[in-house]
N, C-alpha and C. Protein backbone atom coordinates (compact mmCIF):
# COMPACT_ATOMS: atom_id res chain seq x y z
N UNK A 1 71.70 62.33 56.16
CA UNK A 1 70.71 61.57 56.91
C UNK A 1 70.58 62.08 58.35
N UNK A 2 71.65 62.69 58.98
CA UNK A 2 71.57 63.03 60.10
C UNK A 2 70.67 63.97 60.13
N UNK A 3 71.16 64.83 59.53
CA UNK A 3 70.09 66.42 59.25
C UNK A 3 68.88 66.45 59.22
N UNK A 4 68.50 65.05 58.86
CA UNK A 4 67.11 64.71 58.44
C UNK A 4 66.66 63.97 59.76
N UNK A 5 67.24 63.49 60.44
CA UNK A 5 66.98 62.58 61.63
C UNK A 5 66.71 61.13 61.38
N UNK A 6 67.57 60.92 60.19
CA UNK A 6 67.37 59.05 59.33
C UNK A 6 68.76 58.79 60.32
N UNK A 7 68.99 58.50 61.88
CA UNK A 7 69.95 58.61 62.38
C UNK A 7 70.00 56.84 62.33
N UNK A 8 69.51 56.01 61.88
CA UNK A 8 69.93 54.75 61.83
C UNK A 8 70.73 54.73 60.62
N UNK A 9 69.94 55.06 59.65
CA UNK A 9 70.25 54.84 57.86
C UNK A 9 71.85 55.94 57.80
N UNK A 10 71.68 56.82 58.71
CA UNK A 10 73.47 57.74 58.96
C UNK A 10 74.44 56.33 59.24
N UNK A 11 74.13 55.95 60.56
CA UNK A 11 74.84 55.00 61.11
C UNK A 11 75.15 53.37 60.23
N UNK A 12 74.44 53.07 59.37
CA UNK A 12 74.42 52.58 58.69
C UNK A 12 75.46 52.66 57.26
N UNK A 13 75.28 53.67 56.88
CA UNK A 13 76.14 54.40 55.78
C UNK A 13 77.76 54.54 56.71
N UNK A 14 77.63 55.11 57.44
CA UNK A 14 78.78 54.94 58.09
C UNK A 14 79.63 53.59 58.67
N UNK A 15 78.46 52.70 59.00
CA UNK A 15 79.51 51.61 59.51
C UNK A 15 80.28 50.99 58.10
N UNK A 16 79.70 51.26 56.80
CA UNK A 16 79.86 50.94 55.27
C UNK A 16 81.21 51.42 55.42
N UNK A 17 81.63 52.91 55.32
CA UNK A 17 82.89 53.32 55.51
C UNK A 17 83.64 52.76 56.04
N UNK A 18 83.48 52.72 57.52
CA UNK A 18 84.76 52.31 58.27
C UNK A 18 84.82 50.39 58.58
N UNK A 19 83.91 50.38 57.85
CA UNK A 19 84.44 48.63 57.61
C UNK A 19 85.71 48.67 56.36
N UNK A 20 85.42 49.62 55.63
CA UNK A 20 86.40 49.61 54.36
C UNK A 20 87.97 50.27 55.68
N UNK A 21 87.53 51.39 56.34
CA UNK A 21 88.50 52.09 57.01
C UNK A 21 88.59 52.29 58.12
N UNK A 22 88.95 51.62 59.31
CA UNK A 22 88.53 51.82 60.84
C UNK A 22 89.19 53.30 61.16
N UNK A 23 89.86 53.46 60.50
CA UNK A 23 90.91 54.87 61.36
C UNK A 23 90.08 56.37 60.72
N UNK A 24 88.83 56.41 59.53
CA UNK A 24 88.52 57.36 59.34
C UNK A 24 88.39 58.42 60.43
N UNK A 25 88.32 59.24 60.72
CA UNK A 25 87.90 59.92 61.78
C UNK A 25 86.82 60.36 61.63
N UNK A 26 86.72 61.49 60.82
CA UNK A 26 85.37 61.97 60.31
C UNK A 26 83.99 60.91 60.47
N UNK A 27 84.19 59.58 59.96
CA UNK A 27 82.95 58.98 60.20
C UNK A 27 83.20 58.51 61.98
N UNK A 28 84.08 58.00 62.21
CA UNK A 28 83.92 57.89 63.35
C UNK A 28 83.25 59.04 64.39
N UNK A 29 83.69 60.41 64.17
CA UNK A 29 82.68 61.21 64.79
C UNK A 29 81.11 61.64 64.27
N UNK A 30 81.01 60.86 63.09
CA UNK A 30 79.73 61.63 62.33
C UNK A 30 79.14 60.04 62.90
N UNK A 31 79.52 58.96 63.01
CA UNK A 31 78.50 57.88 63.80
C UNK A 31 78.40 58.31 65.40
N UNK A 32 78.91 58.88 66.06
CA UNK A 32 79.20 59.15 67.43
C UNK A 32 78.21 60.32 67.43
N UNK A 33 78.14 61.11 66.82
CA UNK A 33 76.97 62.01 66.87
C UNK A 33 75.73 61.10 66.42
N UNK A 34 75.45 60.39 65.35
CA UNK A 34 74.52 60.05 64.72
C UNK A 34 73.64 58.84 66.39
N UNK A 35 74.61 58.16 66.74
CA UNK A 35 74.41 57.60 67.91
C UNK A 35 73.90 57.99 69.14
N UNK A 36 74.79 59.32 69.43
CA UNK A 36 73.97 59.86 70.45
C UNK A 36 72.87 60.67 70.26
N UNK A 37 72.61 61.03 69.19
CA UNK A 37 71.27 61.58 68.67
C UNK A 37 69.94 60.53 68.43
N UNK A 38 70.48 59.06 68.39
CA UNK A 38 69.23 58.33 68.22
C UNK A 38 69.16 57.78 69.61
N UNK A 39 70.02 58.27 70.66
CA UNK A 39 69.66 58.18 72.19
C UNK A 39 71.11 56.89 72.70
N UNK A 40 71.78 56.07 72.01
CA UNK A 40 72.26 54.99 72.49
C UNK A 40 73.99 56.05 72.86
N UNK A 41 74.28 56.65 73.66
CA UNK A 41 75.14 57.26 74.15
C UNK A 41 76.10 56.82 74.54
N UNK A 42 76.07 55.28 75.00
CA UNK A 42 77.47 54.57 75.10
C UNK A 42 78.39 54.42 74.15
N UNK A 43 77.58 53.66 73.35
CA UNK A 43 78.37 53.10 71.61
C UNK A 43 78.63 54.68 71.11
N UNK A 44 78.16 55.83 71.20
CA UNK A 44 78.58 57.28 70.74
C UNK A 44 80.03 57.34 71.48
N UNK A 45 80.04 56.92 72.82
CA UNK A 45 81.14 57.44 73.83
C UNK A 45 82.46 56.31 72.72
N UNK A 46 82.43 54.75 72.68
CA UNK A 46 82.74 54.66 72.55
C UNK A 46 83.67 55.39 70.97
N UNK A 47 82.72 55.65 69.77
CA UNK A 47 83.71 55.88 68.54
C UNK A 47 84.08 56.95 69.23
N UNK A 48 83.43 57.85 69.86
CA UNK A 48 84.66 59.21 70.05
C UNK A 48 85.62 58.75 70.83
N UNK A 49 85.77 57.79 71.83
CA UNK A 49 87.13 57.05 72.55
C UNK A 49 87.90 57.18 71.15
N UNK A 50 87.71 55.85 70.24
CA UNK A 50 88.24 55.85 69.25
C UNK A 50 89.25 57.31 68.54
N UNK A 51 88.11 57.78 67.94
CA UNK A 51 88.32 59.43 67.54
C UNK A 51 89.55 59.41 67.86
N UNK A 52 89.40 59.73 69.55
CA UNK A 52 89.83 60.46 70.16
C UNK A 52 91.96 60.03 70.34
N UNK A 53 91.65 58.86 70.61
CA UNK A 53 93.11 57.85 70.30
C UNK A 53 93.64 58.36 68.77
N UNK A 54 92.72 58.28 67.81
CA UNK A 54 93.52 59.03 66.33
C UNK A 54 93.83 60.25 66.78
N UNK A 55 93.23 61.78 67.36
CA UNK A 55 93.52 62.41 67.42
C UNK A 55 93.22 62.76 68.61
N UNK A 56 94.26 62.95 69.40
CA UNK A 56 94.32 63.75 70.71
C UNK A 56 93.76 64.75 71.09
N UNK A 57 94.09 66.12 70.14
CA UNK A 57 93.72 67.48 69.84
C UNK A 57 93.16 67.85 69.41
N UNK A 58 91.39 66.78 68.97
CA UNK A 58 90.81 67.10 68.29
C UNK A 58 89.68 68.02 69.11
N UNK A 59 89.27 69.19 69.48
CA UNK A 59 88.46 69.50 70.27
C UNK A 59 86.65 69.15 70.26
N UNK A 60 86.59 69.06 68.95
CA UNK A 60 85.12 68.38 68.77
C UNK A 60 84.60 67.10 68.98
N UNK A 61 85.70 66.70 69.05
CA UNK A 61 85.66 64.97 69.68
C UNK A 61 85.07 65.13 71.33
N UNK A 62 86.07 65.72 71.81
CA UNK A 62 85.86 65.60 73.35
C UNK A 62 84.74 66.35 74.10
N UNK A 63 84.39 67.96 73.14
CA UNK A 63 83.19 68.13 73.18
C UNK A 63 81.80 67.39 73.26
N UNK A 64 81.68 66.53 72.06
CA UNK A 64 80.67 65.71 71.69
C UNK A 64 80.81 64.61 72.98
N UNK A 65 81.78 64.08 73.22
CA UNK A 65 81.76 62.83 74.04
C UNK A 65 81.11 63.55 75.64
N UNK A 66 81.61 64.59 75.70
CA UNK A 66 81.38 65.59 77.30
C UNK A 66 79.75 65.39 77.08
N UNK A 67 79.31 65.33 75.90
CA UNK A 67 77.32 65.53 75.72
C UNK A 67 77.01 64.51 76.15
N UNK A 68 77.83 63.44 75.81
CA UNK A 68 77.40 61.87 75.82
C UNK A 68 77.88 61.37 77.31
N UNK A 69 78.69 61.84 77.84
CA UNK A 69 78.73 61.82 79.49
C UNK A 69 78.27 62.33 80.28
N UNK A 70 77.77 63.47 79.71
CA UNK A 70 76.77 64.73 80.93
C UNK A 70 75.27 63.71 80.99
N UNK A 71 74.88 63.61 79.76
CA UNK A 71 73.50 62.76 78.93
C UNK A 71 73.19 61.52 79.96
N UNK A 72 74.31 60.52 80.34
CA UNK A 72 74.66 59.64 80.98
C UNK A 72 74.11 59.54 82.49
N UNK A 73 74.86 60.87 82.92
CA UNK A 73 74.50 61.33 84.37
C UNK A 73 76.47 61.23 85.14
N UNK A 74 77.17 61.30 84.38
CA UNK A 74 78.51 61.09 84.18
C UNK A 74 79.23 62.28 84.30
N UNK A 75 78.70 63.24 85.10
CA UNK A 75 79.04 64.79 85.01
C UNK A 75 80.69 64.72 84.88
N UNK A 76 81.20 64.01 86.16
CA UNK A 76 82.98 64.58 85.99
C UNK A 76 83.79 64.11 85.07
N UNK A 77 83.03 63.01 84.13
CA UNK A 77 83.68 62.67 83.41
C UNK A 77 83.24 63.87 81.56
N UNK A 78 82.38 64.30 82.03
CA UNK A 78 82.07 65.03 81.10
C UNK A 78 82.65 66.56 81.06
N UNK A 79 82.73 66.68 82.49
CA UNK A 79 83.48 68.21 82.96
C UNK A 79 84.74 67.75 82.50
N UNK A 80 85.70 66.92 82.58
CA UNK A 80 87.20 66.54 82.45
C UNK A 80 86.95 66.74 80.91
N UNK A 81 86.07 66.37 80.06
CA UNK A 81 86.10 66.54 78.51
C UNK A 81 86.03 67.81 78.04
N UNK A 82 85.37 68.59 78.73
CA UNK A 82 84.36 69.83 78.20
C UNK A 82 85.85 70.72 78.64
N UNK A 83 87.11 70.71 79.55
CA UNK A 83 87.92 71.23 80.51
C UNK A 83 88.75 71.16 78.85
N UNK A 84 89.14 69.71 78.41
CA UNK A 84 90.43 69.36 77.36
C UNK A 84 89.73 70.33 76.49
N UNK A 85 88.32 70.09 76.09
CA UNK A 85 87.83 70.38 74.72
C UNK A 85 88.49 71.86 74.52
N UNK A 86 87.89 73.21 76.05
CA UNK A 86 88.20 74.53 75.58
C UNK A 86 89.73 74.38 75.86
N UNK A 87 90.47 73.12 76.73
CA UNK A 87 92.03 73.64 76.53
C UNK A 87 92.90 73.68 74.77
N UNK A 88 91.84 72.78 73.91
CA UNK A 88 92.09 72.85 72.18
C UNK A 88 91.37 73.89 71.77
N UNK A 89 90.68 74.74 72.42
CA UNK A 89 90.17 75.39 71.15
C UNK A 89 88.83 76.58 72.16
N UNK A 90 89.13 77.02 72.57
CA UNK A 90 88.82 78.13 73.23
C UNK A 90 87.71 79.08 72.74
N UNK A 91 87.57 78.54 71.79
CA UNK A 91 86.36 79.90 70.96
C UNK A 91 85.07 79.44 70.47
N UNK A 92 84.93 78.08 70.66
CA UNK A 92 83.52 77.64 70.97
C UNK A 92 82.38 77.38 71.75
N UNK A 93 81.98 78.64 71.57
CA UNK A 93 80.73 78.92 72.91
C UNK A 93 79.84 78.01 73.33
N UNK A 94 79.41 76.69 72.35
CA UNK A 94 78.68 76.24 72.67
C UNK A 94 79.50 75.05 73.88
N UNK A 95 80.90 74.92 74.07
CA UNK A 95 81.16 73.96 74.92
C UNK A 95 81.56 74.77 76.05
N UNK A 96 81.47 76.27 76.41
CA UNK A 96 81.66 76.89 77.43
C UNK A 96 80.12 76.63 78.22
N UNK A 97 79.28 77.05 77.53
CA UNK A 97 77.30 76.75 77.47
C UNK A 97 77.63 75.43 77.88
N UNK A 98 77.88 74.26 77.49
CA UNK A 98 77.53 72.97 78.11
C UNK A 98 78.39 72.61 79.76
N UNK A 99 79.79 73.29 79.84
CA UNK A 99 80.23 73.23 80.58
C UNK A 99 79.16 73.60 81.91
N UNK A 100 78.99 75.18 81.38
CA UNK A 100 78.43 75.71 82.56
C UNK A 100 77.11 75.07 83.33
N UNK A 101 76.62 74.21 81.66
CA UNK A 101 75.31 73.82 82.39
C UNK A 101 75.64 72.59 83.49
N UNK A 102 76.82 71.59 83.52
CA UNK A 102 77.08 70.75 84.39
C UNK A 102 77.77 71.91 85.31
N UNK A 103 77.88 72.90 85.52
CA UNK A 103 78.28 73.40 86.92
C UNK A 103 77.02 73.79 87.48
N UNK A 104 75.82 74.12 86.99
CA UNK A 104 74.66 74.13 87.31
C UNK A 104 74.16 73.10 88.02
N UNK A 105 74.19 72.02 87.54
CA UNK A 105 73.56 71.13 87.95
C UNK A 105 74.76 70.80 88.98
N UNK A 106 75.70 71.00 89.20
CA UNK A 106 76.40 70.70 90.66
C UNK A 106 76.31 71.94 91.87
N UNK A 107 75.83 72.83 91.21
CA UNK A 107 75.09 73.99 92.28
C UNK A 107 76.27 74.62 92.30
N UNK A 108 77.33 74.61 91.26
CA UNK A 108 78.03 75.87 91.19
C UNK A 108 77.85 77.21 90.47
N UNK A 109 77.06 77.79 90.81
CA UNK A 109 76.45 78.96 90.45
C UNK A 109 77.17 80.11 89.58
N UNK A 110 78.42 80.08 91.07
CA UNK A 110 79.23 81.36 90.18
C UNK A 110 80.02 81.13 89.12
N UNK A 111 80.69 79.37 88.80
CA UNK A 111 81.34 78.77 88.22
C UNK A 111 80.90 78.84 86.83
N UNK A 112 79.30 78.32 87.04
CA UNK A 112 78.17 78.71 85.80
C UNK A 112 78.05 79.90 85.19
N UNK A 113 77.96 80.93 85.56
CA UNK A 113 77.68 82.10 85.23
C UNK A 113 78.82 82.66 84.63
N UNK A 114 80.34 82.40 85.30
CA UNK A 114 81.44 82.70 84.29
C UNK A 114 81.39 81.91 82.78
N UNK A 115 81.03 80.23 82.95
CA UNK A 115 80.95 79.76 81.57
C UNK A 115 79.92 80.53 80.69
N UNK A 116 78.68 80.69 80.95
CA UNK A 116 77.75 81.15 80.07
C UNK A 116 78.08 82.63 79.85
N UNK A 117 78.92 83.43 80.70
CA UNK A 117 79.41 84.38 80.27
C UNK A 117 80.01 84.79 78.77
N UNK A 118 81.28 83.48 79.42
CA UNK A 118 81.98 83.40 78.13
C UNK A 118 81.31 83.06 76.40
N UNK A 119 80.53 82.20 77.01
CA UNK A 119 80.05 81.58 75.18
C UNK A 119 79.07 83.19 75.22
N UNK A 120 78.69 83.69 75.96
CA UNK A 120 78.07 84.89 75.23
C UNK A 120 79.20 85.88 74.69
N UNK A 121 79.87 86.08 75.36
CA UNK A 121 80.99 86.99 74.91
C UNK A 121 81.39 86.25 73.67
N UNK A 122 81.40 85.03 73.14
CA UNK A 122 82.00 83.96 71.96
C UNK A 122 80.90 84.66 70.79
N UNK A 123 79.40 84.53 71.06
CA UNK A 123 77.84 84.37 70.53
C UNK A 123 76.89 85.26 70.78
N UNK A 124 77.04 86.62 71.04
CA UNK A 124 76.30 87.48 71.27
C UNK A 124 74.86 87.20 70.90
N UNK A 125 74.92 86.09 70.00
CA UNK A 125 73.19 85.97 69.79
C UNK A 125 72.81 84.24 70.28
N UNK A 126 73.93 84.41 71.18
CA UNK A 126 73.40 83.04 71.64
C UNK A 126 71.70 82.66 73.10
N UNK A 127 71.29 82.55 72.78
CA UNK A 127 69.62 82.66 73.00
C UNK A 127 69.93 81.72 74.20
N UNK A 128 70.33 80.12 74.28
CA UNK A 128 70.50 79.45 75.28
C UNK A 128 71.42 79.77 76.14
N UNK A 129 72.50 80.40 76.11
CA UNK A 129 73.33 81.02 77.41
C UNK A 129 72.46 82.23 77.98
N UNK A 130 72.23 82.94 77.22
CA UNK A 130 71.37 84.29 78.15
C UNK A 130 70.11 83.53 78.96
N UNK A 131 69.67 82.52 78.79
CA UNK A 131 68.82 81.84 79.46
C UNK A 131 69.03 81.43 80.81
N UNK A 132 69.98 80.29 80.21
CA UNK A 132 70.84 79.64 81.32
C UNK A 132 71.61 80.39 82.13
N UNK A 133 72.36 81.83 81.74
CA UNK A 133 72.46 82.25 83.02
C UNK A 133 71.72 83.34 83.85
N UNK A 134 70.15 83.14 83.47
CA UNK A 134 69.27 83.74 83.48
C UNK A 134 68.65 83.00 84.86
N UNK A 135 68.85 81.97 84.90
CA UNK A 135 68.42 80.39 85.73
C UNK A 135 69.58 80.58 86.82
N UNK A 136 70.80 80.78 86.49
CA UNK A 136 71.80 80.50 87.45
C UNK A 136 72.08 82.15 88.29
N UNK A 137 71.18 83.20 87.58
CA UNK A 137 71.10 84.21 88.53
C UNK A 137 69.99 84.44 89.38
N UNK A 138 69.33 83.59 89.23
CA UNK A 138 67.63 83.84 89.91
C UNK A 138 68.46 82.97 91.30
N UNK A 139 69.16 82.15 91.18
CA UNK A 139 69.52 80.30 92.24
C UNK A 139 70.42 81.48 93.08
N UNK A 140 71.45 82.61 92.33
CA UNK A 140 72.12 83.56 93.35
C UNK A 140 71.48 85.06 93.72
N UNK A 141 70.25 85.10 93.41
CA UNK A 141 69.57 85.92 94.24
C UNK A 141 69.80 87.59 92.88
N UNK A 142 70.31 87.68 92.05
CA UNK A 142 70.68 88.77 91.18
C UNK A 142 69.14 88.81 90.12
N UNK A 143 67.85 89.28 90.65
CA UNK A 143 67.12 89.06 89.61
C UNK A 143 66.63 90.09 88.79
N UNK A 144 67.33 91.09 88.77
CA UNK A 144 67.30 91.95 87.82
C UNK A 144 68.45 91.49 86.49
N UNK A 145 69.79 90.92 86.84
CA UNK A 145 70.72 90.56 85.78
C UNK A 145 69.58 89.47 85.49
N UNK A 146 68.61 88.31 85.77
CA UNK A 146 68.31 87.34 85.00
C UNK A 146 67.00 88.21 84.66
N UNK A 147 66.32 88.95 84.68
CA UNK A 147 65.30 89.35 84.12
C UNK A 147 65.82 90.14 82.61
N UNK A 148 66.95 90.46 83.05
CA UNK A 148 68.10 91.81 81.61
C UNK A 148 67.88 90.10 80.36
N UNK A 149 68.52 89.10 81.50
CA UNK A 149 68.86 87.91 80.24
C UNK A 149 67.76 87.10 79.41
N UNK A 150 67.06 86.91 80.46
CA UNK A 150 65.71 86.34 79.55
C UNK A 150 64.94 87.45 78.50
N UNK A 151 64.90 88.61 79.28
CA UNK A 151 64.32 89.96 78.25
C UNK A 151 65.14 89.90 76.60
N UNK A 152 66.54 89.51 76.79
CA UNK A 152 67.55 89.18 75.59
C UNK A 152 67.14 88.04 75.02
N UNK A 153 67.38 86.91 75.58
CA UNK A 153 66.94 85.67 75.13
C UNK A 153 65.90 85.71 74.20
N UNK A 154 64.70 86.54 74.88
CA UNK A 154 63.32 86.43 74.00
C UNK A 154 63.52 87.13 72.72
N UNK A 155 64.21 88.51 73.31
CA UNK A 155 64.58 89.64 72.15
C UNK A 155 65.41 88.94 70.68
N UNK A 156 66.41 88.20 70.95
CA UNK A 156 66.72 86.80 70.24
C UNK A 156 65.81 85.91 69.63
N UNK A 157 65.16 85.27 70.42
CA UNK A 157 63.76 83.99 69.90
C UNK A 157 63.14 84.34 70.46
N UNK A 158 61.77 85.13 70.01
CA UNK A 158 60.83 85.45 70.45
C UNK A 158 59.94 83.86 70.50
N UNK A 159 60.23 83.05 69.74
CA UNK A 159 59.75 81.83 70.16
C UNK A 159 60.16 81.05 71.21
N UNK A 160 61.23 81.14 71.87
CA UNK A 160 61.89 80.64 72.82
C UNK A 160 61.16 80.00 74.16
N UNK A 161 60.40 79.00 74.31
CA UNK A 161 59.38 78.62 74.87
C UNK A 161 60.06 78.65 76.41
N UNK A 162 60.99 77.68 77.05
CA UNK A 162 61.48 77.51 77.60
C UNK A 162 62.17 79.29 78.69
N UNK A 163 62.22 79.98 77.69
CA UNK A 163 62.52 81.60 78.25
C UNK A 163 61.44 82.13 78.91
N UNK A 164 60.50 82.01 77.91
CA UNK A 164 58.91 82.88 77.86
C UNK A 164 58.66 81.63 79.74
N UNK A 165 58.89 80.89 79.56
CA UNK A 165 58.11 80.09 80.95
C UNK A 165 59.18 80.53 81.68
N UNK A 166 60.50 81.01 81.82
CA UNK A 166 61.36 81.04 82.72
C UNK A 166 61.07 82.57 83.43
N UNK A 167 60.79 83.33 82.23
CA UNK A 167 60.44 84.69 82.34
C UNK A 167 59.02 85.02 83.53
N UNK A 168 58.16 84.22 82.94
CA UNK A 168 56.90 84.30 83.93
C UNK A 168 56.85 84.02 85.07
N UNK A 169 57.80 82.86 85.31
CA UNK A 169 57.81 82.49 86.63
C UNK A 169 58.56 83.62 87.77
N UNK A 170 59.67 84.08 86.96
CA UNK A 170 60.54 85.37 87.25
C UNK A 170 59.53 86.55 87.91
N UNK A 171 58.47 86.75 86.70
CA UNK A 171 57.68 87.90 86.92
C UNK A 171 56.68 87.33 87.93
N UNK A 172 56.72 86.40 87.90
CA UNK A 172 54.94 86.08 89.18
C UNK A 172 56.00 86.02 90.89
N UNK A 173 57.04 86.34 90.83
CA UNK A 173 57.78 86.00 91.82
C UNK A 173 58.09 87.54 92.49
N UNK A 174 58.37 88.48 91.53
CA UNK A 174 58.52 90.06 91.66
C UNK A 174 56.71 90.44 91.70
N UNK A 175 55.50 89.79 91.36
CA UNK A 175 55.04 90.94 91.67
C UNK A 175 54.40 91.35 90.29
N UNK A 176 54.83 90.83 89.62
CA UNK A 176 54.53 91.85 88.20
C UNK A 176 53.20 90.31 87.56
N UNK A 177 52.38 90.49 88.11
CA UNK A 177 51.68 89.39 87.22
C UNK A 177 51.03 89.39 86.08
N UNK A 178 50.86 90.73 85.72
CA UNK A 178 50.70 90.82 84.17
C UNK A 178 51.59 90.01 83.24
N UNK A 179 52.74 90.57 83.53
CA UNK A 179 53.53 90.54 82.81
C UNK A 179 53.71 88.69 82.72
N UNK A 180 53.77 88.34 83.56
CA UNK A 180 53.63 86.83 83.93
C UNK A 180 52.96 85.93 83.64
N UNK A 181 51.42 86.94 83.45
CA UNK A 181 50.48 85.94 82.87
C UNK A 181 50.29 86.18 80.88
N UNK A 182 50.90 87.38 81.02
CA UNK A 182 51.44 87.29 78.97
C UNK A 182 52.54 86.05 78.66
N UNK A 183 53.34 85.93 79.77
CA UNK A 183 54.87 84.95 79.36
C UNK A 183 53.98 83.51 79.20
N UNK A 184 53.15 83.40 80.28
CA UNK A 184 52.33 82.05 80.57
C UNK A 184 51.63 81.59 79.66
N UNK A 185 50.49 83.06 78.85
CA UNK A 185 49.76 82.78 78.08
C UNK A 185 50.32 82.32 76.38
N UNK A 186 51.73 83.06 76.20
CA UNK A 186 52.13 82.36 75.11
C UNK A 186 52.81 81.15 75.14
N UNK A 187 53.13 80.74 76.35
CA UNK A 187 53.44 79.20 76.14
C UNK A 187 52.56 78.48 76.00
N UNK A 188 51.24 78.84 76.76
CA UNK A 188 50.22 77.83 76.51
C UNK A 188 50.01 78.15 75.20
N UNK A 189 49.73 79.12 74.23
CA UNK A 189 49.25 78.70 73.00
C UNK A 189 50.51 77.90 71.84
N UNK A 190 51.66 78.30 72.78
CA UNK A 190 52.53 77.29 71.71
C UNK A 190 52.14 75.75 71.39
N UNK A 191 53.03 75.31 70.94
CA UNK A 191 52.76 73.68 70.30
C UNK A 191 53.90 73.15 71.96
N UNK A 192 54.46 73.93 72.43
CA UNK A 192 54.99 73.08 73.74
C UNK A 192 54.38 71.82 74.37
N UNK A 193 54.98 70.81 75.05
CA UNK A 193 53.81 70.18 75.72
C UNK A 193 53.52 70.56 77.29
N UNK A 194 51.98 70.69 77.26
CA UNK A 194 52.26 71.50 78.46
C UNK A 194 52.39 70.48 79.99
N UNK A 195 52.76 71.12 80.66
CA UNK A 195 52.75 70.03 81.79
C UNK A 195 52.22 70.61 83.05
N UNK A 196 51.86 69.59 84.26
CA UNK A 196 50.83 70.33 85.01
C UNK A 196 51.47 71.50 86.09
N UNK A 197 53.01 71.55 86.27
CA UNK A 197 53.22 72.93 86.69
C UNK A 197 52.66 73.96 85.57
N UNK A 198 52.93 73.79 84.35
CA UNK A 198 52.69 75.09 83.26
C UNK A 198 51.48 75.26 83.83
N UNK A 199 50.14 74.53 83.68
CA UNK A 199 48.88 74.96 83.80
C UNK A 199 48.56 75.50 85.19
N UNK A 200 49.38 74.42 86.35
CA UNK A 200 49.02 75.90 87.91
C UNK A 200 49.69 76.93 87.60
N UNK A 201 50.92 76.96 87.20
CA UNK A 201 51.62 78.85 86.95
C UNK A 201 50.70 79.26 86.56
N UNK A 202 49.84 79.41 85.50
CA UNK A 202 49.50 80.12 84.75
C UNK A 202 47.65 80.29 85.63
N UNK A 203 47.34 78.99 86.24
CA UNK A 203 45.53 79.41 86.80
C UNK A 203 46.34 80.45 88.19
N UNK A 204 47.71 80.24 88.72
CA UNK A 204 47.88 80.99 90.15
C UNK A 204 47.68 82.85 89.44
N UNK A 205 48.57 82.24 88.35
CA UNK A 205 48.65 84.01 87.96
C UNK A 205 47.47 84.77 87.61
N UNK A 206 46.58 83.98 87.16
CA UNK A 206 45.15 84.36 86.45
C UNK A 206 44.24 84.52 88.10
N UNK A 207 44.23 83.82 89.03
CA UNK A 207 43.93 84.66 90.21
C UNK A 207 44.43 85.38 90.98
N UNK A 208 45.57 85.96 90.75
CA UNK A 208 46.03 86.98 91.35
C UNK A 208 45.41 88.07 90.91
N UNK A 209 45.07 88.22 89.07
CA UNK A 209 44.44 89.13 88.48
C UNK A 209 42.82 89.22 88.45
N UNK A 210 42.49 88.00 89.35
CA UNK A 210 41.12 88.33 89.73
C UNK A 210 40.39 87.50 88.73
N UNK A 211 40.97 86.71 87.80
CA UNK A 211 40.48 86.34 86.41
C UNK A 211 40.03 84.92 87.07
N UNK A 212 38.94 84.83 87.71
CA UNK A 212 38.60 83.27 88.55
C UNK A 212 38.19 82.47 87.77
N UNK A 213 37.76 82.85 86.97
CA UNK A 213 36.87 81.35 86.16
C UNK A 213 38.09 80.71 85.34
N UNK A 214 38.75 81.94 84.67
CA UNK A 214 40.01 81.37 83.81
C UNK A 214 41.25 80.75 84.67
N UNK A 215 41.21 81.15 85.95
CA UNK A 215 41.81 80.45 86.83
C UNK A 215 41.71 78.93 87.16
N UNK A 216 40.43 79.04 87.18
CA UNK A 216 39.55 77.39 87.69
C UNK A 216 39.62 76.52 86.54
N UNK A 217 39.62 77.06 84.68
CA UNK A 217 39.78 76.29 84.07
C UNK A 217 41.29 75.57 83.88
N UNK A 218 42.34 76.57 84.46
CA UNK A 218 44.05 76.63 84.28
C UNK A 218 43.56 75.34 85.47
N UNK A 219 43.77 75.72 86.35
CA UNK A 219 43.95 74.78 87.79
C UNK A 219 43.16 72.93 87.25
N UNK A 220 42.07 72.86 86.54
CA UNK A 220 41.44 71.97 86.13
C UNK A 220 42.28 71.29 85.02
């Protein structure tokens, strides 16, 4: 049900279980995901508390709960999780990637860039770290390493909406507005939703190239 996004009818099936068994673990983390996926992030925090009391060392526990505290706005309590999670288990890139993204958002740059390092070194085809520290090299001035990462990222998901707009903005900043107004133009035809920075990026870049009318309709 989760898979499917029936994240009530999950939670449901699950509370069935652990009424028979409070100490399951497994459901206790498969409602804790199912929870914070239908948005209610407390009651998630809490079964992974739970979880987490059955097993100490469980690293996916404290992972998941670090989502549900970052989610919150709960950063240090999510950094202290995301810290235990790789001290159990070191080889999952995606909680080096979440780490780094709360050092981001505390404007630790270089701190960031070592985490997203790592889960790439973990994930060589990981599409969201080459991004993210694609973002956290533009904030330290290196914009040839974030132009190498987003160029990867895309090379990865050429659908990668979020890249393709990170990319353009990159390129309308160097100078290169071609190139800027291709990154622009395929987000706008994606199914993205667009929002009204997307549409000035994209009318500024279209008059740089002289393209005025298509400018005036972007800007409108």
């Amino acid at each position: 049900e989760v898979v499917r996004g029936n994240y009530q009818a999950a939670i449901a099936q699950y509370n069935l279980v652990l009424a028979t068994n409070p100490d399951d673990l497994q459901a206790l983390l498969e409602r804790g995901i199912a929870r914070a996926r239908s948005g209610d992030h407390r009651l998630a925090i809490e079964d992974y508390t739970t979880a987490a009391q059955l097993d100490p060392n469980n690293a996916l526990v404290y992972y998941n709960r670090g989502i549900s505290y970052d989610a919150l706005g709960m950063t240090d309590f999510a950094l202290d999780d995301y810290d235990y999670s790789i001290r159990q288990d070191s080889t999952y890139a995606y909680t080096w990637n979440n780490r780094g993204y709360v050092y981001a958002s505390q404007g630790d740059w270089s701190q960031a860039i070592h985490d997203y390092t790592q889960a790439i070194n973990l994930d060589p085809t990981y599409a969201t770290a080459y991004n993210n520290r694609a973002i956290a090299y533009v904030r330290i001035g290196q914009l040839e390493d974030a132009q190498a990462d987003y160029e990867k990222a895309l090379e990865l998901n050429p659908d990668y909406m979020d890249a393709q707009y990170n990319y353009g903005v990159l390129m309308y900043k160097q100078g290169d507005y071609q190139s800027a107004m291709n990154a622009f133009h395929r987000v706008i035809k994606s199914d993205v939703e667009k929002t009204p920075q997307m549409w000035n990026n994209h009318g500024s870049t279209l008059h740089r190239l002289g393209q005025y009318s298509q400018a005036i309709t972007s800007y409108t």
